[in-house]
Protein backbone atom coordinates (compact mmCIF):
# COMPACT_ATOMS: atom_id res chain seq x y z
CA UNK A 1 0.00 0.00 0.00
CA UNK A 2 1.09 3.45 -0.70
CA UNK A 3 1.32 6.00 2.32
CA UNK A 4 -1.81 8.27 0.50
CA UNK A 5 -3.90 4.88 1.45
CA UNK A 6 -2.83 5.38 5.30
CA UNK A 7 -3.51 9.32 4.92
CA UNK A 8 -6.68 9.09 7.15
CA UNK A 9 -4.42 7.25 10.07
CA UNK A 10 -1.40 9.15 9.70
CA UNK A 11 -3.61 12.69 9.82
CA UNK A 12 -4.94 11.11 13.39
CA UNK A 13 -1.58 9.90 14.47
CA UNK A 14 -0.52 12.94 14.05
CA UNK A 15 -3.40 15.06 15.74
CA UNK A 16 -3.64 12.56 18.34
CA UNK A 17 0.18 12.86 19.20
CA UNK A 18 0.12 16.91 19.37
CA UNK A 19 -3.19 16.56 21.99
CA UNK A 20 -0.80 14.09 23.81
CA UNK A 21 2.14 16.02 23.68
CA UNK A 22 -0.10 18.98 25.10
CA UNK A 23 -2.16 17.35 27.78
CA UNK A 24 1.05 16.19 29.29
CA UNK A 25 2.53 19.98 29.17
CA UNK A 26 -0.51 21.03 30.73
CA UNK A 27 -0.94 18.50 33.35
CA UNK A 28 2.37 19.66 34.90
CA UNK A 29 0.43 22.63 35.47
CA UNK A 30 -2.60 20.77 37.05
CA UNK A 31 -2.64 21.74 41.30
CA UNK A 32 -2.08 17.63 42.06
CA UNK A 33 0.61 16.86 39.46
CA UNK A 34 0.79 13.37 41.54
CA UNK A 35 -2.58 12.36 40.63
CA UNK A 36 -1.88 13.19 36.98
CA UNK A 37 1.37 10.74 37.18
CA UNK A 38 -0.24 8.16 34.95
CA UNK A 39 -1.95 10.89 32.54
CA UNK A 40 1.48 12.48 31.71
CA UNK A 41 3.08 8.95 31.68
CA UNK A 42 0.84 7.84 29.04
CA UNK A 43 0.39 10.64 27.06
CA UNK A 44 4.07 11.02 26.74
CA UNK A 45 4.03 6.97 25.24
CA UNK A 46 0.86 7.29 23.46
CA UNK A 47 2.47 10.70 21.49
CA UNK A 48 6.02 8.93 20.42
CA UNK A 49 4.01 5.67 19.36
CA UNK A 50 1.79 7.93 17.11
CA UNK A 51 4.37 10.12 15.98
CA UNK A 52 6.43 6.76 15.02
CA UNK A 53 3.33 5.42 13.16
CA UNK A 54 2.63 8.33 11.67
CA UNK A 55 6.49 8.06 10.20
CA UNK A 56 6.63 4.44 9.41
CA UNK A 57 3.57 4.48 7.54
CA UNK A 58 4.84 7.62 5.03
CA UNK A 59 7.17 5.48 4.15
CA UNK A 60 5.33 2.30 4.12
CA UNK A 61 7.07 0.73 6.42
CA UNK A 62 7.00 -3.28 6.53
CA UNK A 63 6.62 -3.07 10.25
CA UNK A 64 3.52 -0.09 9.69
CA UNK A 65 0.98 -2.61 11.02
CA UNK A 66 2.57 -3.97 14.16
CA UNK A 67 3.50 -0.40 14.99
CA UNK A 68 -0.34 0.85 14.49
CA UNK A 69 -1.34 -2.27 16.54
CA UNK A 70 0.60 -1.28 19.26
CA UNK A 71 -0.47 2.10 19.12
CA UNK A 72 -4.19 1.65 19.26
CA UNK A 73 -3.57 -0.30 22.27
CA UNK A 74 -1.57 3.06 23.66
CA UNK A 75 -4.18 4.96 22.37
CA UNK A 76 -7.04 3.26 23.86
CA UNK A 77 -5.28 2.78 27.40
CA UNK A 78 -4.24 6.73 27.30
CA UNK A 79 -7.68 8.17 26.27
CA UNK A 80 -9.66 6.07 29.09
CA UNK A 81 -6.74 7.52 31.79
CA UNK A 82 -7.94 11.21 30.29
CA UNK A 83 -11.03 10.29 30.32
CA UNK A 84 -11.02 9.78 34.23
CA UNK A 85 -9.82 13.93 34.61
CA UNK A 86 -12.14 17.12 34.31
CA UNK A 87 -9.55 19.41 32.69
CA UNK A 88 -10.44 20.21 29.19
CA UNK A 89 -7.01 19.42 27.65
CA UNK A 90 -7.59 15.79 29.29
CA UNK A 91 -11.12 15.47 27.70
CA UNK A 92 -9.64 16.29 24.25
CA UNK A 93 -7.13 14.56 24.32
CA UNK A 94 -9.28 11.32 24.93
CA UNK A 95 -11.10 12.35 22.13
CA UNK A 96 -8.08 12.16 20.13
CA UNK A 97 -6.76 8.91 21.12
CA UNK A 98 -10.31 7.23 20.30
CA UNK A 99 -9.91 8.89 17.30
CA UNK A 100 -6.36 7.66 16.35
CA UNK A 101 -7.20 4.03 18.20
CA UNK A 102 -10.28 3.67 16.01
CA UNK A 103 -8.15 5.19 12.34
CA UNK A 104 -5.52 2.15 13.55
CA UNK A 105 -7.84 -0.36 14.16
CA UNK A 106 -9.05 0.17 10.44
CA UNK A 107 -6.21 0.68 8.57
CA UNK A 108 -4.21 -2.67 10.30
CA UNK A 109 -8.07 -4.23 9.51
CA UNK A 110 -7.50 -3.10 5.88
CA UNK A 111 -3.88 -4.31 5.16
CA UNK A 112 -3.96 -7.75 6.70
């Protein structure tokens, strides 16, 4: 497959790793940075494994589908630890990783 046939994955890889790579900025400005421990660590995982996916499929990578495997699982396991905080940048980014776990799900679905 060509990397314009992973376009719709790689656009939420992408979107999903920036909303990582924020909510973990702006959870080290939360009051209780301890409770947000697992948040940051997460978002901080889920964000390189997307950016990596994001990379591996423009180049059509032979490993593109184990790598988007693995990151729906980050994905999914990142956005329901957001999902479990009030602040907005928390709430969006869960919406991002169900996004991005969802655009993985389909585009291993579609290759194998």
């Amino acid at each position: 497959m060509s990397h314009q046939q992973f376009q719709a994955c790689i656009e939420a890889c992408v979107a999903c790793a920036e909303s990582c790579e924020h909510c973990a900025e702006s959870c080290l400005h939360e009051k209780d940075i301890a409770a947000m421990a697992d948040c940051i660590r997460l978002d901080r995982d889920c964000a390189q494994l997307c950016w990596d996916a994001a990379a591996f499929m423009s180049r059509n990578s032979q490993f593109a589908n184990e790598l988007c495997r693995i990151c729906a699982d980050a994905c999914e396991a990142c956005g329901t630890e957001c999902r479990k905080h009030q602040a907005e940048h928390c709430q969006q980014c869960s919406n991002a990783c169900e996004q991005c776990a969802k655009e993985c799900r389909q585009m291993v679905g579609a290759t194998t």
